[in-house]
C-alpha atoms as a PDB file:
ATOM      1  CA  UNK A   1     -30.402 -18.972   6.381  1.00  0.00           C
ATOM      2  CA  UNK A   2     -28.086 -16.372   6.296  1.00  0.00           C
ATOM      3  CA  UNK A   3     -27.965 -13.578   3.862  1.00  0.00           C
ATOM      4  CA  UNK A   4     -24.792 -13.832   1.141  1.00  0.00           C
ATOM      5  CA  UNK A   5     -22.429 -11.489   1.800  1.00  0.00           C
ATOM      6  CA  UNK A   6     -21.618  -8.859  -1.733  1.00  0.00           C
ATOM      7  CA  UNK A   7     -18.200  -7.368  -2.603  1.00  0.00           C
ATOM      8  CA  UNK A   8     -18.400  -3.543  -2.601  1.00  0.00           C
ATOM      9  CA  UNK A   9     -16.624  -0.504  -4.510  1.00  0.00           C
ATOM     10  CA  UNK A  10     -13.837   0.801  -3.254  1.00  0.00           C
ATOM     11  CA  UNK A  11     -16.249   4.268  -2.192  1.00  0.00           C
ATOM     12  CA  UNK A  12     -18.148   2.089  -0.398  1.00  0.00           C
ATOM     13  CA  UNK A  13     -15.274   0.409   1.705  1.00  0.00           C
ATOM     14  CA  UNK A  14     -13.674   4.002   2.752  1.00  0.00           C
ATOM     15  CA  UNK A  15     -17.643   5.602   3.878  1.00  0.00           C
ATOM     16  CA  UNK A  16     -17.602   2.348   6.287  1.00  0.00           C
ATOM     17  CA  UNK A  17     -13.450   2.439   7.047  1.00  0.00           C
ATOM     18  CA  UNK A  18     -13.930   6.448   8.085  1.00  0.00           C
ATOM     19  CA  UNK A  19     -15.309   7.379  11.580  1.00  0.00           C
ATOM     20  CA  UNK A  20     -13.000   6.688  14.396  1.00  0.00           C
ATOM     21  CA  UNK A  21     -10.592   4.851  12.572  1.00  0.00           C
ATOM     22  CA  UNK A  22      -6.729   4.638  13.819  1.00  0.00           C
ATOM     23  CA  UNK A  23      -5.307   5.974  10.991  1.00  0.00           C
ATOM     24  CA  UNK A  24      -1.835   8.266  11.535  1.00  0.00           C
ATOM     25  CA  UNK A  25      -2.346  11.931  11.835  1.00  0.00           C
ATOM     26  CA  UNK A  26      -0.627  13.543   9.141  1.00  0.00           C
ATOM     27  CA  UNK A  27       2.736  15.259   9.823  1.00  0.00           C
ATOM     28  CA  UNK A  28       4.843  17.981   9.225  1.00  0.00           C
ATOM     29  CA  UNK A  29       8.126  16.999   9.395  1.00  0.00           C
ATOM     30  CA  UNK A  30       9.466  17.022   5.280  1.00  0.00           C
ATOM     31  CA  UNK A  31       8.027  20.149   5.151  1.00  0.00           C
ATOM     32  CA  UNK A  32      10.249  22.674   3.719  1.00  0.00           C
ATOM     33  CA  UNK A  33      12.887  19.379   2.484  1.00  0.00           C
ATOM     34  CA  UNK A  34      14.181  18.660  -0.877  1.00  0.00           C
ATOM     35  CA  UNK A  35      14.994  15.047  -0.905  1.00  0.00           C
ATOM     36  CA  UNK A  36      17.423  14.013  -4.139  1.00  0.00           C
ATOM     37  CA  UNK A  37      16.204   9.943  -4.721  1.00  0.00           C
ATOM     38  CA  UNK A  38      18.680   7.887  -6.984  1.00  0.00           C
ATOM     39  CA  UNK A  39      16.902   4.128  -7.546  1.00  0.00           C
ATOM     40  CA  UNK A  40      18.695   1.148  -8.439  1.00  0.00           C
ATOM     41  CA  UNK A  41      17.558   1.180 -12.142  1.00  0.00           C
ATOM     42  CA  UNK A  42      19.250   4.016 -12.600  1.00  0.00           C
ATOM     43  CA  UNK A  43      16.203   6.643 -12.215  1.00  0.00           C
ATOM     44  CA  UNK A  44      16.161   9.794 -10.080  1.00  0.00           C
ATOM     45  CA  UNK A  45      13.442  11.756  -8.866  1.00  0.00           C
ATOM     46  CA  UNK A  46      13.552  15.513  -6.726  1.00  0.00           C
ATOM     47  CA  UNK A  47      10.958  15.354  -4.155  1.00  0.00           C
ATOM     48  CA  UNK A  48      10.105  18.981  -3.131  1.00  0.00           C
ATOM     49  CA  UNK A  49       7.795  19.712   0.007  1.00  0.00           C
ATOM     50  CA  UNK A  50       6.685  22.887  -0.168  1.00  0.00           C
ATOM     51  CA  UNK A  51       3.968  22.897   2.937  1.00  0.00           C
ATOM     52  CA  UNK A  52       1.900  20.797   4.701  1.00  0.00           C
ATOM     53  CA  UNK A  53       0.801  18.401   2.144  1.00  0.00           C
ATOM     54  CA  UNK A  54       1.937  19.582  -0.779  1.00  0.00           C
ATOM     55  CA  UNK A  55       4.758  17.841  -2.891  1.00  0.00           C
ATOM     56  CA  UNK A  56       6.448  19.012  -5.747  1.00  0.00           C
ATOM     57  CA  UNK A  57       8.123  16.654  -8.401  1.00  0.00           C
ATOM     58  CA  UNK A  58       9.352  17.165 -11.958  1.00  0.00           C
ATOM     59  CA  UNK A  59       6.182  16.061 -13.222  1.00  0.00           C
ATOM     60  CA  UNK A  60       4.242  18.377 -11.203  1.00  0.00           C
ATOM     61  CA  UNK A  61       2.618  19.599  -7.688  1.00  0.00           C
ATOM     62  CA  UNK A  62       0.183  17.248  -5.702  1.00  0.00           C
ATOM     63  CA  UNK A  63      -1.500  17.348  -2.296  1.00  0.00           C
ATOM     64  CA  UNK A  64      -0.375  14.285  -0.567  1.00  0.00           C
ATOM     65  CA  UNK A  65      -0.459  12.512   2.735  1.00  0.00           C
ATOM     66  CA  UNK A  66       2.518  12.128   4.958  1.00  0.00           C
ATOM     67  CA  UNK A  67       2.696  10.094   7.695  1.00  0.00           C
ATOM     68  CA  UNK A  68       5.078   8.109   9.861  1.00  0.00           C
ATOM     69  CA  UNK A  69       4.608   4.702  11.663  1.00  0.00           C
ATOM     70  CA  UNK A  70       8.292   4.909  12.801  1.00  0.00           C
ATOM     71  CA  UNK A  71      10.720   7.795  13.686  1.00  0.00           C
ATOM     72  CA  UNK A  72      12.591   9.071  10.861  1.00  0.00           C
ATOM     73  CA  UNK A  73      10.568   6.425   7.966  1.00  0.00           C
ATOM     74  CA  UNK A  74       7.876   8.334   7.102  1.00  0.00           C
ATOM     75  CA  UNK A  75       4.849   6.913   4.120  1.00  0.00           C
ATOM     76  CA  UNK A  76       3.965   9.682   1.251  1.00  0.00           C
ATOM     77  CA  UNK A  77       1.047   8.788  -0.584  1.00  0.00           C
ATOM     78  CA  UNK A  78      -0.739  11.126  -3.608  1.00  0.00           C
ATOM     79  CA  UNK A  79      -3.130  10.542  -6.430  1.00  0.00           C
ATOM     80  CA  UNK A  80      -1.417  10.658  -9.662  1.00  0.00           C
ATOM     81  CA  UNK A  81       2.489   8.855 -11.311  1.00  0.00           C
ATOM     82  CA  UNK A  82       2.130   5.884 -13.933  1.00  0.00           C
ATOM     83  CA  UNK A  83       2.500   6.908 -17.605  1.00  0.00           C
ATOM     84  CA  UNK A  84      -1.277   8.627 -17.842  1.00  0.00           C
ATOM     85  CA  UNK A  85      -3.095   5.534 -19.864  1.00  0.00           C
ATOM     86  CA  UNK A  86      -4.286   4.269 -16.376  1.00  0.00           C
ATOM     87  CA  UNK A  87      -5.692   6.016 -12.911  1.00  0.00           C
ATOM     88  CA  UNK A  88      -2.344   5.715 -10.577  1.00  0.00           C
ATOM     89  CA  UNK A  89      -1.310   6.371  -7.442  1.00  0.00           C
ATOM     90  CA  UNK A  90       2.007   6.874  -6.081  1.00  0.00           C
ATOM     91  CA  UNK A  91       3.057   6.062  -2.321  1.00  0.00           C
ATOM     92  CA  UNK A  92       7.029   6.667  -1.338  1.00  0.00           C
ATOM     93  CA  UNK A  93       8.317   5.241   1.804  1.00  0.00           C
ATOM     94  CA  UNK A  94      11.114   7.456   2.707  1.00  0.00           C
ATOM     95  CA  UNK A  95      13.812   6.507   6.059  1.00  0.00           C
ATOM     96  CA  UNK A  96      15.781   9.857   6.074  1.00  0.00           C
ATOM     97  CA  UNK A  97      17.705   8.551   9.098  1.00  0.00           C
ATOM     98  CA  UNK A  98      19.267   5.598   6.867  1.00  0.00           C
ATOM     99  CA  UNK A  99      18.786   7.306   3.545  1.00  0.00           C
ATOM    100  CA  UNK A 100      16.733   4.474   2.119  1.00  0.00           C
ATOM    101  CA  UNK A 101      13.740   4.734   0.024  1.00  0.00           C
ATOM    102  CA  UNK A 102      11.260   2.372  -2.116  1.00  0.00           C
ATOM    103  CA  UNK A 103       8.438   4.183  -4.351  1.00  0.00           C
ATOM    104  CA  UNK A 104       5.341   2.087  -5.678  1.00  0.00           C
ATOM    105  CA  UNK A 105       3.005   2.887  -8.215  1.00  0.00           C
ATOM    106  CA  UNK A 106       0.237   1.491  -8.547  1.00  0.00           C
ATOM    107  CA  UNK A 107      -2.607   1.333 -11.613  1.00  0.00           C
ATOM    108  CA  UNK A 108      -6.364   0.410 -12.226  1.00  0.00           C
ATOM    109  CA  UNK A 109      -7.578  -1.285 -14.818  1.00  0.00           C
ATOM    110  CA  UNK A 110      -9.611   0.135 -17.430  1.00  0.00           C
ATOM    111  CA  UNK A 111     -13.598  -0.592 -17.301  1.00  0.00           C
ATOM    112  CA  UNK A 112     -12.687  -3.123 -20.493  1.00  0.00           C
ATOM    113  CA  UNK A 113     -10.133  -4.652 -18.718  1.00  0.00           C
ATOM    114  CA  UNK A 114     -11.983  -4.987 -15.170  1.00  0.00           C
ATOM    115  CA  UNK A 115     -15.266  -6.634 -16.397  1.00  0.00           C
ATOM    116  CA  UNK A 116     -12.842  -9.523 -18.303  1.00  0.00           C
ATOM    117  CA  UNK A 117     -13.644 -12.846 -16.480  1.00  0.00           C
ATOM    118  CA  UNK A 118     -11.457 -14.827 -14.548  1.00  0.00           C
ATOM    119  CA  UNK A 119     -11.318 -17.446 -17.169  1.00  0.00           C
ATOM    120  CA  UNK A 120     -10.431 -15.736 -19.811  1.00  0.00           C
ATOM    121  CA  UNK A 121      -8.195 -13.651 -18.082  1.00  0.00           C
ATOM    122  CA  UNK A 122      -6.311 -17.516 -17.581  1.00  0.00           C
ATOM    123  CA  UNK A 123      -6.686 -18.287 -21.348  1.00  0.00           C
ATOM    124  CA  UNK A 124      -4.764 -15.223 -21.796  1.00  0.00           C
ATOM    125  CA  UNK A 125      -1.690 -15.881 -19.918  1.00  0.00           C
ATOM    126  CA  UNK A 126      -2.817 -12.577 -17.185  1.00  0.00           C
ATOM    127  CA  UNK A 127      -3.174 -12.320 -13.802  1.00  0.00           C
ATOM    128  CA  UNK A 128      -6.450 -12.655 -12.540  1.00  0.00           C
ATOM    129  CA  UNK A 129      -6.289  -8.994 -11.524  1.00  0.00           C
ATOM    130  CA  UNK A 130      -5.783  -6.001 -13.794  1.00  0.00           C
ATOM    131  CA  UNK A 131      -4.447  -4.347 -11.127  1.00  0.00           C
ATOM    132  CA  UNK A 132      -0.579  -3.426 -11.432  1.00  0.00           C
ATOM    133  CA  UNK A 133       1.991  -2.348  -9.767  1.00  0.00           C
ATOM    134  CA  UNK A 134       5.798  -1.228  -9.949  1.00  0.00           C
ATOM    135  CA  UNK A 135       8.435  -1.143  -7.210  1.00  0.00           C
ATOM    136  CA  UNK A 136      11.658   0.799  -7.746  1.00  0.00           C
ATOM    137  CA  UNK A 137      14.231   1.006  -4.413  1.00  0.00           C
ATOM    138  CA  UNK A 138      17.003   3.098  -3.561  1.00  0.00           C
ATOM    139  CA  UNK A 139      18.905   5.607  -2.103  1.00  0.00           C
ATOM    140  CA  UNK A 140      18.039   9.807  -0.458  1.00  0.00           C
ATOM    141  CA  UNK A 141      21.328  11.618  -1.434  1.00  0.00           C
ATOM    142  CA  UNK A 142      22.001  14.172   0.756  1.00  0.00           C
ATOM    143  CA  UNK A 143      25.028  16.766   0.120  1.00  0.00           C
ATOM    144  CA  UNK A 144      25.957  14.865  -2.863  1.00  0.00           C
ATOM    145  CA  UNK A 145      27.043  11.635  -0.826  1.00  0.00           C
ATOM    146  CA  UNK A 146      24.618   8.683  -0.405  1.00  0.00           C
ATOM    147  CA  UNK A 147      23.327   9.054   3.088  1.00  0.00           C
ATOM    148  CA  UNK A 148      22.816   5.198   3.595  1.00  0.00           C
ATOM    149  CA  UNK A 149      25.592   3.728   0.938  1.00  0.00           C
ATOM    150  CA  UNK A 150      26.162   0.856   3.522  1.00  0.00           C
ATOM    151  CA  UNK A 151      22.629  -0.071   4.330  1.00  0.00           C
ATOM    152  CA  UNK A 152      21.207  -2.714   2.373  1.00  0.00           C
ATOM    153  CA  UNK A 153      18.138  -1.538  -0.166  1.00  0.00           C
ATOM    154  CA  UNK A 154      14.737  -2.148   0.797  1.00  0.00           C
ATOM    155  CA  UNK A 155      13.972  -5.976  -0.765  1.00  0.00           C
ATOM    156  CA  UNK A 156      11.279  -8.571  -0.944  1.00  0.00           C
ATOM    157  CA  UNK A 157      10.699 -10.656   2.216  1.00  0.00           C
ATOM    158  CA  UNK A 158       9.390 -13.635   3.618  1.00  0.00           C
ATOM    159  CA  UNK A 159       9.528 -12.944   7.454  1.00  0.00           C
ATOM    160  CA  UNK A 160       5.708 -12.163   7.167  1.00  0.00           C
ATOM    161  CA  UNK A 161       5.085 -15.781   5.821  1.00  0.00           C
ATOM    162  CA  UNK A 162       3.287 -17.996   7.820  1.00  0.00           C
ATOM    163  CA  UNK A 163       1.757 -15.177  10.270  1.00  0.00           C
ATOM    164  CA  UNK A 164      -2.133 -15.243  10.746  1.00  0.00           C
ATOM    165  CA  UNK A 165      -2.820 -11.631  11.528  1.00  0.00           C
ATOM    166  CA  UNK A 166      -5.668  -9.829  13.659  1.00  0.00           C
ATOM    167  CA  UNK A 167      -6.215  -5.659  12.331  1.00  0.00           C
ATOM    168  CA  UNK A 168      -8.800  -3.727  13.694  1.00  0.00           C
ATOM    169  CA  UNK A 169      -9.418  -0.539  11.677  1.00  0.00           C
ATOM    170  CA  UNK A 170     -11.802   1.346  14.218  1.00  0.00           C
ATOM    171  CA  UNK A 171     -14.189  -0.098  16.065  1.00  0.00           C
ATOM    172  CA  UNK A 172     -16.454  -1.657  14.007  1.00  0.00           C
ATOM    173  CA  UNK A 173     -13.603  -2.825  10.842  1.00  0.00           C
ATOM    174  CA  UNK A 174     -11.641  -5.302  11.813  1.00  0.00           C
ATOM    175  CA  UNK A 175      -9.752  -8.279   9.374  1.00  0.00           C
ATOM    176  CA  UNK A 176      -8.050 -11.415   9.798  1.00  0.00           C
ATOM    177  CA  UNK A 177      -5.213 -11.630   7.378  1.00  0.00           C
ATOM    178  CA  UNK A 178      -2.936 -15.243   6.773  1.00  0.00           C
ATOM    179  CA  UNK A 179       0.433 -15.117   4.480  1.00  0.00           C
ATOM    180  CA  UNK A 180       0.406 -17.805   2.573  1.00  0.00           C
ATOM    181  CA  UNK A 181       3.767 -17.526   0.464  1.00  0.00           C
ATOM    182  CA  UNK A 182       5.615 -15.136  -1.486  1.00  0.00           C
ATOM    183  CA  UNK A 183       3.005 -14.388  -3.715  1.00  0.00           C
ATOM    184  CA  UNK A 184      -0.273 -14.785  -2.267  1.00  0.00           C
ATOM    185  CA  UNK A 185      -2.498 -13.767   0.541  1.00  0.00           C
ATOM    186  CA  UNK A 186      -5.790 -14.713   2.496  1.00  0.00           C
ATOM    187  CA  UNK A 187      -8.016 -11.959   3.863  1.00  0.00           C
ATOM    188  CA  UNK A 188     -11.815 -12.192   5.616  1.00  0.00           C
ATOM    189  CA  UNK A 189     -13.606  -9.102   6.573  1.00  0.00           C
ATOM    190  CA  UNK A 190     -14.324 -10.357  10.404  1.00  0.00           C
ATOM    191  CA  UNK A 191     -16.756  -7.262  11.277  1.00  0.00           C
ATOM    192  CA  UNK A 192     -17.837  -3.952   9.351  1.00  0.00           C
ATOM    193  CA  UNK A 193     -19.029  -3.378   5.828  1.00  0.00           C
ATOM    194  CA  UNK A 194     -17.420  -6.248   4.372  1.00  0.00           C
ATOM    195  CA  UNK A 195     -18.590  -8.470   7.170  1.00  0.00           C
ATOM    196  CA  UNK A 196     -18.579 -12.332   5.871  1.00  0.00           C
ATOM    197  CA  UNK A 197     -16.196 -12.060   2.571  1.00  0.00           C
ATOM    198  CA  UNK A 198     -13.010 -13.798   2.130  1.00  0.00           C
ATOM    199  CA  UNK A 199     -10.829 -14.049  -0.562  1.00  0.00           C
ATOM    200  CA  UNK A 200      -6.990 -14.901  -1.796  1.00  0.00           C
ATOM    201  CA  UNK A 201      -5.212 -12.140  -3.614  1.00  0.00           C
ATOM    202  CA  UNK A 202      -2.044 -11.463  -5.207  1.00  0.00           C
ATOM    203  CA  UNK A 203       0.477  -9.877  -2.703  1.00  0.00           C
ATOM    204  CA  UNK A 204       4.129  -8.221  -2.411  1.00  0.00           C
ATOM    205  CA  UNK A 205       6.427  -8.011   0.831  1.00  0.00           C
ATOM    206  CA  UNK A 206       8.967  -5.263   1.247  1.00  0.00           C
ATOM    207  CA  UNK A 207      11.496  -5.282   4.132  1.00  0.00           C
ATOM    208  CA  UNK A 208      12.211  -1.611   5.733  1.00  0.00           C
ATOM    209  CA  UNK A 209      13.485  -1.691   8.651  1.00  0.00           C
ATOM    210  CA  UNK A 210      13.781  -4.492  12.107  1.00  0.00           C
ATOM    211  CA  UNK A 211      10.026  -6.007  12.258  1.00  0.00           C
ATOM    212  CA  UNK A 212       8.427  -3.131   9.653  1.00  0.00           C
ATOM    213  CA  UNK A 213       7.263  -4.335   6.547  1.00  0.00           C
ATOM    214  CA  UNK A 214       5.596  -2.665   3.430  1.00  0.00           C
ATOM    215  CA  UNK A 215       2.983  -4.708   2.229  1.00  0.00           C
ATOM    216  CA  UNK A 216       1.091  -4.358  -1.065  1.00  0.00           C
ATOM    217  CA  UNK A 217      -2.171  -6.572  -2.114  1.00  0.00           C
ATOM    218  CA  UNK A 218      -3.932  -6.580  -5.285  1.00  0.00           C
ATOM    219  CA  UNK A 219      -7.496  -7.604  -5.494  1.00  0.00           C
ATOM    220  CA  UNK A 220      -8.831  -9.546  -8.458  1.00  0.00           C
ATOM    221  CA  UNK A 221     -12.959  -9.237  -7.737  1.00  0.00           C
ATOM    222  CA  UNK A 222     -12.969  -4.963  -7.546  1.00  0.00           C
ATOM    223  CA  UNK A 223     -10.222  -3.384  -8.552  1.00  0.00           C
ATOM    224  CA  UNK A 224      -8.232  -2.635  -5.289  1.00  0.00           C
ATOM    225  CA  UNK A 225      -4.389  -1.517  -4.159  1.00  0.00           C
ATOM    226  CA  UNK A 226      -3.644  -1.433  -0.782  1.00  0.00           C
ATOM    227  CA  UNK A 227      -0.664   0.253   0.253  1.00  0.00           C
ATOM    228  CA  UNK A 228       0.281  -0.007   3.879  1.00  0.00           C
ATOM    229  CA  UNK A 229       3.134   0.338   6.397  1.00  0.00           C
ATOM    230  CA  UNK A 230       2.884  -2.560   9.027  1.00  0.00           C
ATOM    231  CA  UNK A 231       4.904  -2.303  12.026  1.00  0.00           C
ATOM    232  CA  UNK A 232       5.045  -5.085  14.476  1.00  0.00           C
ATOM    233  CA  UNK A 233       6.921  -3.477  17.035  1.00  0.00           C
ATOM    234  CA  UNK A 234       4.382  -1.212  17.531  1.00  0.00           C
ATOM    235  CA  UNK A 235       1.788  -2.960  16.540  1.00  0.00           C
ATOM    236  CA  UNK A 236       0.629  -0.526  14.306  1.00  0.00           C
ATOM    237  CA  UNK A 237      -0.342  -0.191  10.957  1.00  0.00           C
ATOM    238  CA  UNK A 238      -0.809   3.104   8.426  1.00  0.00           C
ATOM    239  CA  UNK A 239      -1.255   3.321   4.961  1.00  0.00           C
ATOM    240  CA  UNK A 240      -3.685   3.846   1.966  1.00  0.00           C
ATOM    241  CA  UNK A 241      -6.179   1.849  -0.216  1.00  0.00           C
ATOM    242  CA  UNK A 242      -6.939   3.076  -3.985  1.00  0.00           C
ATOM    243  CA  UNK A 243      -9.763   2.321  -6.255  1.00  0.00           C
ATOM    244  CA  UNK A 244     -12.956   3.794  -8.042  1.00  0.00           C
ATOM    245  CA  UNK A 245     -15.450   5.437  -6.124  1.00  0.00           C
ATOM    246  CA  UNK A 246     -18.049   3.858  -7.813  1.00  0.00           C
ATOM    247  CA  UNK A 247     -19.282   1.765 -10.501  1.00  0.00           C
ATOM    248  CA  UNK A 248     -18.936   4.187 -13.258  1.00  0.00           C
ATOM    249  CA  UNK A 249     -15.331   3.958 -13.404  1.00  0.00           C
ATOM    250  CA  UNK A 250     -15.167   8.070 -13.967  1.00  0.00           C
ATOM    251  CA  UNK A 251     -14.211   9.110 -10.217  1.00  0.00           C
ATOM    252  CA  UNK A 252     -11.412   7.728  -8.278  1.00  0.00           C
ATOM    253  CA  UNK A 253     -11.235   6.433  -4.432  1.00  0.00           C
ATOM    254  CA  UNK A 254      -7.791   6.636  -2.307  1.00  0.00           C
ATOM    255  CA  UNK A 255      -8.417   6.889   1.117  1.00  0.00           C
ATOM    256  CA  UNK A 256      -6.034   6.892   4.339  1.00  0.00           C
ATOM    257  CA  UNK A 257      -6.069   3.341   6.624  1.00  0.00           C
ATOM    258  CA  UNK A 258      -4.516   2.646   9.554  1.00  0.00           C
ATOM    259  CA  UNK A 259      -4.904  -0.383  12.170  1.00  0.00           C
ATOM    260  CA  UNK A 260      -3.779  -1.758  15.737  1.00  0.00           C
ATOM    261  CA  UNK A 261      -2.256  -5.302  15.187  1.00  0.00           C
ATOM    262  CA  UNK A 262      -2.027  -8.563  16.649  1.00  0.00           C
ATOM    263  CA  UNK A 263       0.057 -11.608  15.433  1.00  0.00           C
ATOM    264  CA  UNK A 264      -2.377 -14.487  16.498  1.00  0.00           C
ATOM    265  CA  UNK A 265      -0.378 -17.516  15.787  1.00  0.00           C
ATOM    266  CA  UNK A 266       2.650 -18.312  13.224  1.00  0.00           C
ATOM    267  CA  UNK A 267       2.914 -21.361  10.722  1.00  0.00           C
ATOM    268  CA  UNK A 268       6.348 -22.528   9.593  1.00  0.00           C
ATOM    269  CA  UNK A 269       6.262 -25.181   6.955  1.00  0.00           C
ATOM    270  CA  UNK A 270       9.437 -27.693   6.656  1.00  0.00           C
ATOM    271  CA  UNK A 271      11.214 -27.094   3.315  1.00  0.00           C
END
């Protein structure tokens, strides 16, 4: 009989994600940039980037990550955004060639709200998962005049509908992934520390750029946001997943990802 595999914190998952993995290297390109975002809802933000890792907003200074899957889009990702009642994150995807941009932030649940059950999370009209998340899209000004003004926003998709999806993380991480619809996906851990689980979690689709997608999952069992940039001309994933370290719910977990990726087969259904 075989043993039954256990969920584990999010601490956990980034001890066994870590050595060798094919994450992105970090890079230097913003640095030294003031970037003037104006978002759709009206909202504007000043990104600042001092040095290497460091990004200065309104609201204050943070040490971030900045990568870039593509040339010219590049993925920003810090600890820190939300209105302070929750643990947040913050990740910016940023293509300075088109002037486009999308931010997410993302929020844990309290311990309260992460030990209520699934059922009466559904007598309650919620979502099985207390995580949340909020997109806004829009466009880098630069000089005053909107860089991109003719390129369409970044926008929900479905072109990633219907793929079944092979990601290896390093060499002993690797996932299967299948896109179910617009709202929900199906993941099993094929080989590493989450070797044997499975489960179908609330998802979101964002359309960059010609076969690069941001995609955004939400995980119901431990509180989990992943965050990542996937890139299927390349093949090539990069991006973050946030969470508590631990069980205590006092010390947070957001850790870098990055995969190579394979598009195993494609379902269409007839409409």
């Amino acid at each position: 009989m075989t043993s039954q595999p256990v969920f584990i914190q999010v601490g956990a998952l980034a001890d066994g994600f870590a050595p060798d993995s094919h994450i992105l290297p970090p890079v230097d390109d913003l640095t030294g940039r003031t970037l003037q975002l104006e978002f759709a809802d009206g909202s504007a933000e000043t990104l600042t980037f001092d040095s290497a890792g460091v990004l200065r907003k309104a609201s204050g200074q943070f040490e971030c990550r900045v990568t870039s899957v593509r040339d010219g889009i590049y993925f920003v990702d810090y600890i820190g955004g939300g209105d302070g009642s929750r643990p947040a994150a913050t990740s910016y995807v940023l293509d300075v060639k088109q002037g486009l941009c999308t931010v997410v932030v993302g929020t844990l649940p309290n311990e309260s709200e992460a030990r209520t059950d699934a059922f009466t999370r559904v007598e309650r009209g919620l979502e099985l998962t207390g995580v949340q998340v909020q997109f806004r899209h829009g466009r880098i000004m630069q000089q005053g005049a909107q860089a991109g003004a003719e390129a369409a926003l970044h926008h929900p998709t479905r072109e990633l509908i219907g793929m079944r999806n092979l990601y290896t993380y390093s060499a002993t991480e690797q996932y299967e992934h299948v896109y179910l619809n617009d709202n929900f996906y199906a993941w099993q851990c094929l080989s590493g520390v989450e070797a044997g689980l499975a489960d179908v979690d609330r998802c979101h689709y964002i359309a960059i750029a010609k076969d690069l997608y941001l995609f955004v999952w939400r995980e119901k069992i431990i509180p989990t946001l992943g965050v990542v940039m996937i890139d299927l001309e390349r093949k090539k994933t990069d991006g973050k997943i946030f969470g508590y370290q631990g069980n205590q719910f006092d010390t947070l977990s957001n850790f870098p990802v990055g995969a190579l990726a394979q598009v195993l087969n494609v379902t269409r259904h007839l409409q």
